[in-house]
PDB file of N, CA and C in Angstrom:
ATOM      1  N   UNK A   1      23.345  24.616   3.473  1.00  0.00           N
ATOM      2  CA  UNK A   1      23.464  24.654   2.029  1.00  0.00           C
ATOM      3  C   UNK A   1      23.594  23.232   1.514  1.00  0.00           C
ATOM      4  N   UNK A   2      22.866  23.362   0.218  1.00  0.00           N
ATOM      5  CA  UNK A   2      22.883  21.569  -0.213  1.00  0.00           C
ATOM      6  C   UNK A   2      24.296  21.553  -0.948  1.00  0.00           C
ATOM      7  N   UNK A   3      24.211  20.425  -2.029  1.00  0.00           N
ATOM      8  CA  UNK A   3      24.779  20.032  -2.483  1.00  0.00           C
ATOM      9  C   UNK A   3      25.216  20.709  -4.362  1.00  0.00           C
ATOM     10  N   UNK A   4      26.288  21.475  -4.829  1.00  0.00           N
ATOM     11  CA  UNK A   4      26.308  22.069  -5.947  1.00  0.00           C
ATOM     12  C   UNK A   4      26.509  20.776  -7.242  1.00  0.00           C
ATOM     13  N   UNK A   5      25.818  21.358  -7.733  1.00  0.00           N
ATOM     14  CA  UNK A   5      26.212  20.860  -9.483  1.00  0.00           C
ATOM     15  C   UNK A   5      26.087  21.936 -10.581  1.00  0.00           C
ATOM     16  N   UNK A   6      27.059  20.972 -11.535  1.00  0.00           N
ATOM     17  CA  UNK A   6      26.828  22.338 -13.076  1.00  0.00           C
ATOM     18  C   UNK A   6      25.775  21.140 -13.760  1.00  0.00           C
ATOM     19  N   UNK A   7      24.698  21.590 -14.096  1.00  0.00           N
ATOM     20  CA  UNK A   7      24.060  20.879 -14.919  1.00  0.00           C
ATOM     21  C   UNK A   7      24.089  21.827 -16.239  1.00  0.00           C
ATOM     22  N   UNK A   8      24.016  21.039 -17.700  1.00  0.00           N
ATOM     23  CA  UNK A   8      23.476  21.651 -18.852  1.00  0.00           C
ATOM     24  C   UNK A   8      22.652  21.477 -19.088  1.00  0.00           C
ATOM     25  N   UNK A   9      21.788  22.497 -19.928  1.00  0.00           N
ATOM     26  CA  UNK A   9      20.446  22.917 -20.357  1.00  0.00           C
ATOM     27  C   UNK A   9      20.454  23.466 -21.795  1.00  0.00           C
ATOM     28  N   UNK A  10      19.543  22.697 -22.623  1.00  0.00           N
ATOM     29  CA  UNK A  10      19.089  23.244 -24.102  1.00  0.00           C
ATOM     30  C   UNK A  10      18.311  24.440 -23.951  1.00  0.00           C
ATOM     31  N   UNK A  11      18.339  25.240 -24.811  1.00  0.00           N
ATOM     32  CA  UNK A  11      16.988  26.012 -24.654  1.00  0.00           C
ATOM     33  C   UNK A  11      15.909  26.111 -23.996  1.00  0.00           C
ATOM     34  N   UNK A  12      14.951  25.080 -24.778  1.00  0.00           N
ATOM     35  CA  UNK A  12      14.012  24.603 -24.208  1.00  0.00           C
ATOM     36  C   UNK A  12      14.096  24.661 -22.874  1.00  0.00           C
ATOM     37  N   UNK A  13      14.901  23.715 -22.262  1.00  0.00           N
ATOM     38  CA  UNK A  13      14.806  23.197 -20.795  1.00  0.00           C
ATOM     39  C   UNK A  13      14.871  25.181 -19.942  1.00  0.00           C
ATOM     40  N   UNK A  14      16.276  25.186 -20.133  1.00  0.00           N
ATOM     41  CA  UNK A  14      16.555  26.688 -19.644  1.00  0.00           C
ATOM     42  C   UNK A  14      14.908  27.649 -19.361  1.00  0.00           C
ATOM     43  N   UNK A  15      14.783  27.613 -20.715  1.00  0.00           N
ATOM     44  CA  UNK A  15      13.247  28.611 -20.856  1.00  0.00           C
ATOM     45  C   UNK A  15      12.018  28.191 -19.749  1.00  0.00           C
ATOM     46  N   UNK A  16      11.646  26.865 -19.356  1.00  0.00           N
ATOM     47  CA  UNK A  16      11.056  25.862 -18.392  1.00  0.00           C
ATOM     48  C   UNK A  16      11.593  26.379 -17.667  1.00  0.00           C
ATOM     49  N   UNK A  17      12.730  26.572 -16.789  1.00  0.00           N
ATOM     50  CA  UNK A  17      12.941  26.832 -15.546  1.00  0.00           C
ATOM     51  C   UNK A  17      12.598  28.266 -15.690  1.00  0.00           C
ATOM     52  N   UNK A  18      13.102  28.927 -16.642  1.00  0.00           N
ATOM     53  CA  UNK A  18      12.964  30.506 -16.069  1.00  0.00           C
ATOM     54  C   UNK A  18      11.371  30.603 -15.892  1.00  0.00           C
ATOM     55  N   UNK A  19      10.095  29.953 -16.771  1.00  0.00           N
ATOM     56  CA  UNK A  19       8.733  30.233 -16.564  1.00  0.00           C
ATOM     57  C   UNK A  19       8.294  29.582 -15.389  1.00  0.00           C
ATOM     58  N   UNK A  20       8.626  28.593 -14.616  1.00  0.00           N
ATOM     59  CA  UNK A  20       8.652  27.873 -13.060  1.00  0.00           C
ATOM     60  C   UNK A  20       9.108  28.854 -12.496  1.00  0.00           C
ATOM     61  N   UNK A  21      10.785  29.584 -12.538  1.00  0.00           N
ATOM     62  CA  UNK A  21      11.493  30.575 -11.674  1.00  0.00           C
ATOM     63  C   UNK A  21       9.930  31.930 -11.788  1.00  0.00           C
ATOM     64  N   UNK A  22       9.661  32.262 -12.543  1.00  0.00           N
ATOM     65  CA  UNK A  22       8.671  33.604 -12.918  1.00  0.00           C
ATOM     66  C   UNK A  22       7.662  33.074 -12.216  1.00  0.00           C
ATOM     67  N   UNK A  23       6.866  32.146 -12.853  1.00  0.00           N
ATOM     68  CA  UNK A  23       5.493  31.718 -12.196  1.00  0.00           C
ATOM     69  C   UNK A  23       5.007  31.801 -10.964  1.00  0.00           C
ATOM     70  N   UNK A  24       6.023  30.959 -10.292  1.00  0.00           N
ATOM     71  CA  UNK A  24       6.460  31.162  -8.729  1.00  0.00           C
ATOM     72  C   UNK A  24       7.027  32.042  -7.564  1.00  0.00           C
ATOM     73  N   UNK A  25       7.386  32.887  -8.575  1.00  0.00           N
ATOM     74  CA  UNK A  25       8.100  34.196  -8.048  1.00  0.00           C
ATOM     75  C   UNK A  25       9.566  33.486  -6.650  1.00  0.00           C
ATOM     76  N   UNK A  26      10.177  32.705  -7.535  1.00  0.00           N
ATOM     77  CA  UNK A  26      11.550  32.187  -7.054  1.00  0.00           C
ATOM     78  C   UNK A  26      12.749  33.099  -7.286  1.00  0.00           C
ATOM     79  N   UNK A  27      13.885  33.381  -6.652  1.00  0.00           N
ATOM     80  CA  UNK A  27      14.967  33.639  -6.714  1.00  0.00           C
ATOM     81  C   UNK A  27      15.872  33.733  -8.018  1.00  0.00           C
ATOM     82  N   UNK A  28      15.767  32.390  -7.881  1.00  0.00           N
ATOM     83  CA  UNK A  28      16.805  31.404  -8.797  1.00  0.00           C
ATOM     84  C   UNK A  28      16.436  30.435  -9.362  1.00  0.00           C
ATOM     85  N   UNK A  29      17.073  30.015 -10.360  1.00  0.00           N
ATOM     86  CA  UNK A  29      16.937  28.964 -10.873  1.00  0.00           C
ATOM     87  C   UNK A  29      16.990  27.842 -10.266  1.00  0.00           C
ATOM     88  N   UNK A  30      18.219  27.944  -9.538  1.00  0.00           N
ATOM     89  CA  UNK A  30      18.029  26.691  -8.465  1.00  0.00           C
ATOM     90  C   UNK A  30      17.138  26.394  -7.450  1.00  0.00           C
ATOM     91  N   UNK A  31      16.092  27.200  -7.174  1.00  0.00           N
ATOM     92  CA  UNK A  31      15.127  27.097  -6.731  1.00  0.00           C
ATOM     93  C   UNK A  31      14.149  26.793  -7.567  1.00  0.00           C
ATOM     94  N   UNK A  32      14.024  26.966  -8.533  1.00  0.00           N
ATOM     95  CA  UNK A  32      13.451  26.135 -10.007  1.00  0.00           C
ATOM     96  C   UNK A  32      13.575  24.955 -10.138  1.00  0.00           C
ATOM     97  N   UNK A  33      14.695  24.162 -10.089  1.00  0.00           N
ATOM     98  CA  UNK A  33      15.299  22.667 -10.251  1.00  0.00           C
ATOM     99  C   UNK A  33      14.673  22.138  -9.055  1.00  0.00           C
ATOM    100  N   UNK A  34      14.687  22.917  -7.449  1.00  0.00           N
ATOM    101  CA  UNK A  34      14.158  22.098  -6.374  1.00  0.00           C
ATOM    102  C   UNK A  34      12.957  21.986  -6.665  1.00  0.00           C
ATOM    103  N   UNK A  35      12.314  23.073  -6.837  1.00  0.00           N
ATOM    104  CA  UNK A  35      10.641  22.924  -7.522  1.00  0.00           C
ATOM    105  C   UNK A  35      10.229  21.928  -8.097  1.00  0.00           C
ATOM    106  N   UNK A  36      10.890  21.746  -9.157  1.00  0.00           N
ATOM    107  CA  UNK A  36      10.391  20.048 -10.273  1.00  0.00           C
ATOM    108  C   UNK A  36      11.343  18.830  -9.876  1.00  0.00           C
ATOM    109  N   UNK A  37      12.021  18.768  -8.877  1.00  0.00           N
ATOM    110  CA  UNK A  37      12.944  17.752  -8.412  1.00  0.00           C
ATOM    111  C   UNK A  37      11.430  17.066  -7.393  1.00  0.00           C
ATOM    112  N   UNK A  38      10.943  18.230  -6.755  1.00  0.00           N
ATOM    113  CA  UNK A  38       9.974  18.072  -5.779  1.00  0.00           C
ATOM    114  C   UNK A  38       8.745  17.465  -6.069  1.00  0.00           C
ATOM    115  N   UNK A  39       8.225  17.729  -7.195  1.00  0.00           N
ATOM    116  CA  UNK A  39       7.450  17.686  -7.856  1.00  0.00           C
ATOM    117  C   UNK A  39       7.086  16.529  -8.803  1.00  0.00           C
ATOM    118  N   UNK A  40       8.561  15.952  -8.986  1.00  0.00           N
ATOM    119  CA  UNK A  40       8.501  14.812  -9.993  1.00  0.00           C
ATOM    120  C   UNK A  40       8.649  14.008  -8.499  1.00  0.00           C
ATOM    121  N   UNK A  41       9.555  14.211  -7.709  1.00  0.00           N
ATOM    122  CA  UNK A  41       9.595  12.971  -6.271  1.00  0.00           C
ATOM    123  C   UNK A  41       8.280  12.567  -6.178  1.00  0.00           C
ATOM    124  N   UNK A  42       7.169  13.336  -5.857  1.00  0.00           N
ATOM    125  CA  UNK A  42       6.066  13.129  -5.124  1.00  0.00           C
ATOM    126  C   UNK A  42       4.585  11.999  -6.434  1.00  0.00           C
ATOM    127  N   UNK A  43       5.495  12.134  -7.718  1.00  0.00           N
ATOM    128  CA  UNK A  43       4.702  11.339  -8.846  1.00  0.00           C
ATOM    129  C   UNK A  43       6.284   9.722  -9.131  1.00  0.00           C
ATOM    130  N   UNK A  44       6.664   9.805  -7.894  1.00  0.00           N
ATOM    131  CA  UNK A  44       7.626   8.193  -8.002  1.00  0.00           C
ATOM    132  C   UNK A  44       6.548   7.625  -7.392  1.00  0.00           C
ATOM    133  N   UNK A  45       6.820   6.034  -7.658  1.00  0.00           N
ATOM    134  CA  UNK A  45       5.986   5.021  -7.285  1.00  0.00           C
ATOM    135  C   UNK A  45       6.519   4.632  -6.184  1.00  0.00           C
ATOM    136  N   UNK A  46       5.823   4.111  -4.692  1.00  0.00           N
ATOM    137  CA  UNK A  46       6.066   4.122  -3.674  1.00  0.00           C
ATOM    138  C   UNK A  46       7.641   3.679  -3.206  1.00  0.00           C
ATOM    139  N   UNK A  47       8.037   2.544  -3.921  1.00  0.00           N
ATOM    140  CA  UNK A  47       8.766   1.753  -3.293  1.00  0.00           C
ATOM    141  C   UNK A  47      10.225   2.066  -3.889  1.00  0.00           C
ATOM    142  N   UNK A  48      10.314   3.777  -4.546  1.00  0.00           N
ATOM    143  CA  UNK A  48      11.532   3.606  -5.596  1.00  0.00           C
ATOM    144  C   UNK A  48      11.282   5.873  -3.881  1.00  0.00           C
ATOM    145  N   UNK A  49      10.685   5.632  -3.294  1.00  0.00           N
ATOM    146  CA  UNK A  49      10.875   6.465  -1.678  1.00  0.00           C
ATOM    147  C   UNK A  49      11.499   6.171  -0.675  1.00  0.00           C
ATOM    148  N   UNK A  50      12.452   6.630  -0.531  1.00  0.00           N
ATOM    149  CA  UNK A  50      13.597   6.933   0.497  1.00  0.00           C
ATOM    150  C   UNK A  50      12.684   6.198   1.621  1.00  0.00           C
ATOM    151  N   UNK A  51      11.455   7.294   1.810  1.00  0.00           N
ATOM    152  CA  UNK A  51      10.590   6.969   3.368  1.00  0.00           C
ATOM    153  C   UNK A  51       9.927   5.292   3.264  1.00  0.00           C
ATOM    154  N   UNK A  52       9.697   4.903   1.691  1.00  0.00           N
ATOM    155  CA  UNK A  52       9.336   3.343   1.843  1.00  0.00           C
ATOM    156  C   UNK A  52      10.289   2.515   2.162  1.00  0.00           C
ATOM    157  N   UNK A  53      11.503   2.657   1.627  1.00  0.00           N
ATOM    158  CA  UNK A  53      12.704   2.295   1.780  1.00  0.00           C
ATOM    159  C   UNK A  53      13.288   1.586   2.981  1.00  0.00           C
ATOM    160  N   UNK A  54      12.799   2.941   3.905  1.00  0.00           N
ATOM    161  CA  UNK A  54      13.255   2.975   5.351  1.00  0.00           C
ATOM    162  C   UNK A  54      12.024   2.075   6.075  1.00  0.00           C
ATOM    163  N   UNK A  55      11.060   2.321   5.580  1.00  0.00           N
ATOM    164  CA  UNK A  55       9.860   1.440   6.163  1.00  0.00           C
ATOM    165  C   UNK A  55      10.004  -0.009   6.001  1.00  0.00           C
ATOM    166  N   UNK A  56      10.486  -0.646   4.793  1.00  0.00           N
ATOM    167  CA  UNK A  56      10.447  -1.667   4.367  1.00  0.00           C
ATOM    168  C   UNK A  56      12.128  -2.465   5.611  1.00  0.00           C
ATOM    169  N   UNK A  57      13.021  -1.610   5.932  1.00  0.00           N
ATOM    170  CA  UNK A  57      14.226  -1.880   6.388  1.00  0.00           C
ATOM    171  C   UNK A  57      13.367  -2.550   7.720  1.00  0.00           C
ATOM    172  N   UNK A  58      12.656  -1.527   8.175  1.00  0.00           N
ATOM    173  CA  UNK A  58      12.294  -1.885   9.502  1.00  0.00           C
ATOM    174  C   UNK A  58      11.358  -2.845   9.775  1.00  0.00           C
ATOM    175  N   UNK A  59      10.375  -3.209   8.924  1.00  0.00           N
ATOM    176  CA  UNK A  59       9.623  -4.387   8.693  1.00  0.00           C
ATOM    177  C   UNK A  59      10.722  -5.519   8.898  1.00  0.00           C
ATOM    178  N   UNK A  60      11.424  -5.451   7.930  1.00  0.00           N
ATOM    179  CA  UNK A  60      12.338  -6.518   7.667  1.00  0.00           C
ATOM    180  C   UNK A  60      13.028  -6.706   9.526  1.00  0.00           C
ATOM    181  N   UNK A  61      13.593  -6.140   9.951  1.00  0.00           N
ATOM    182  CA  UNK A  61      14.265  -6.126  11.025  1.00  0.00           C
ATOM    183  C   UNK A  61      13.381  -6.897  12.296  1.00  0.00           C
ATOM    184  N   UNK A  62      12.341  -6.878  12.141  1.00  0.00           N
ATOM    185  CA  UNK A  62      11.239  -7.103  13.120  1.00  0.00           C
ATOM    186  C   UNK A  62      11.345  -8.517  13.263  1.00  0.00           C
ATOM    187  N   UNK A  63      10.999  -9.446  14.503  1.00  0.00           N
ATOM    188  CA  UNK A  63      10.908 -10.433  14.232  1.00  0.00           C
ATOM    189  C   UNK A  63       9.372 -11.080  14.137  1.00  0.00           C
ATOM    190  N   UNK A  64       9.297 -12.104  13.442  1.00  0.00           N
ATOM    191  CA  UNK A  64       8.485 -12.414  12.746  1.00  0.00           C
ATOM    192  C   UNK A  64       8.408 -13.978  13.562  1.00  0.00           C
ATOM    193  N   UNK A  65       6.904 -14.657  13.199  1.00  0.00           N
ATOM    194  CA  UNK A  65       6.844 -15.671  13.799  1.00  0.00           C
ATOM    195  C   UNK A  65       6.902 -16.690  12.898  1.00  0.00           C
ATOM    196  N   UNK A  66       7.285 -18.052  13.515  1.00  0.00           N
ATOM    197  CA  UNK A  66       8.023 -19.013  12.786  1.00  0.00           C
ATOM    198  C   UNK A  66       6.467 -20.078  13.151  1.00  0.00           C
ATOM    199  N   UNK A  67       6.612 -20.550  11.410  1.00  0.00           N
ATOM    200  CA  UNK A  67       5.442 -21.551  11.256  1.00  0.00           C
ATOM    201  C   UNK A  67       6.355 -22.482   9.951  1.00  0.00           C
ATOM    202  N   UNK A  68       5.600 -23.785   9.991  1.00  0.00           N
ATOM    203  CA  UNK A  68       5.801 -24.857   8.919  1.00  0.00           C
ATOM    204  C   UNK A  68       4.756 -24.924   7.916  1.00  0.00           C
ATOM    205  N   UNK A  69       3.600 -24.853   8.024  1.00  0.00           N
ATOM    206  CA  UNK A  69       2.838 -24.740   6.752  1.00  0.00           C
ATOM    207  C   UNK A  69       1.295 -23.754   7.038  1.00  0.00           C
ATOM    208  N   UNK A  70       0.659 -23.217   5.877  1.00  0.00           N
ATOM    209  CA  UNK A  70      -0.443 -23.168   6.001  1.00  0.00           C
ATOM    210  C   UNK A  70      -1.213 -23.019   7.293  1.00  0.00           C
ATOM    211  N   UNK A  71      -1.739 -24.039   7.561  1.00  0.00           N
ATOM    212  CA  UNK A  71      -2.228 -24.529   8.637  1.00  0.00           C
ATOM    213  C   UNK A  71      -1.924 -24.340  10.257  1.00  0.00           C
ATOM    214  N   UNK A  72      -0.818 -24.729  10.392  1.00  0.00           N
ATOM    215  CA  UNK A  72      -0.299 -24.323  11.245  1.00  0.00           C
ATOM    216  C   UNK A  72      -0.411 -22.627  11.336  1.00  0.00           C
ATOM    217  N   UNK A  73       0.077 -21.809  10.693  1.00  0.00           N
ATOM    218  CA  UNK A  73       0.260 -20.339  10.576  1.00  0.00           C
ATOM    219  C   UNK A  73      -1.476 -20.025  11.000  1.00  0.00           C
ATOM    220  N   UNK A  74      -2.271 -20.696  10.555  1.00  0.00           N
ATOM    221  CA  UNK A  74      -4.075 -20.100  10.766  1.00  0.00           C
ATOM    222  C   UNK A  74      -4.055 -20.764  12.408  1.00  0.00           C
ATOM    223  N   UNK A  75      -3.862 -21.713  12.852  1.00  0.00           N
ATOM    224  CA  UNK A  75      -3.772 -21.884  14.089  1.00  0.00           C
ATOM    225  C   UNK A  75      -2.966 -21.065  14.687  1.00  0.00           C
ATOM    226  N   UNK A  76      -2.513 -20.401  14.897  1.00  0.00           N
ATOM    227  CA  UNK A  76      -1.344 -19.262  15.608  1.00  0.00           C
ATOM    228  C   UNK A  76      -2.472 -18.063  15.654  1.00  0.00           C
ATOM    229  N   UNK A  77      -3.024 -17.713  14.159  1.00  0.00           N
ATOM    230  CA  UNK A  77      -3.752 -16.473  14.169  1.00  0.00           C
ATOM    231  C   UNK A  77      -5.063 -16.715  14.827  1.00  0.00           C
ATOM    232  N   UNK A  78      -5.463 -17.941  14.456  1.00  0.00           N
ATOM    233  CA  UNK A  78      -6.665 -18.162  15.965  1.00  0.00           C
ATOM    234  C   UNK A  78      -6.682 -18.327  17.152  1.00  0.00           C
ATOM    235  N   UNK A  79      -5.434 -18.033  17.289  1.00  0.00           N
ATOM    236  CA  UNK A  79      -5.175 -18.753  19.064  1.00  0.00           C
ATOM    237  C   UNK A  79      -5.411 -19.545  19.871  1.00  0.00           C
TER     238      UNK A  79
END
């Protein structure tokens, strides 16, 4: 089981979940909220993703090779 909250809802909003809850033939409402929680996640821009997040940690962690300029760095990649 996740995590509970009381959220409030206007009308409007309320009415949105119940036509997501119907549409979908969901339970609950709270299976409504995971629906467009899900839904809006997958329209974030890459780098605001948990999974880029974690990607970017591990890049970082890696070691990397040590150069002084330019030049030098293109001699390394030419071998």
């Amino acid at each position: 089981m996740g995590i509970k909250n009381v959220i409030e809802l206007d009308k409007r909003e309320d009415r949105v979940l119940n036509i997501v809850k119907a549409k979908f033939g969901l339970k609950n409402k709270s299976e409504a909220v995971t629906l467009v929680v899900k839904a809006y996640e997958e329209s974030l821009e890459p780098e605001l993703r948990p999974e880029f997040v974690e990607r970017l940690k591990k890049i970082d962690s890696e070691k990397g090779i040590p150069f002084r300029n330019i030049g030098e760095l293109r001699e390394i990649i030419r071998g």
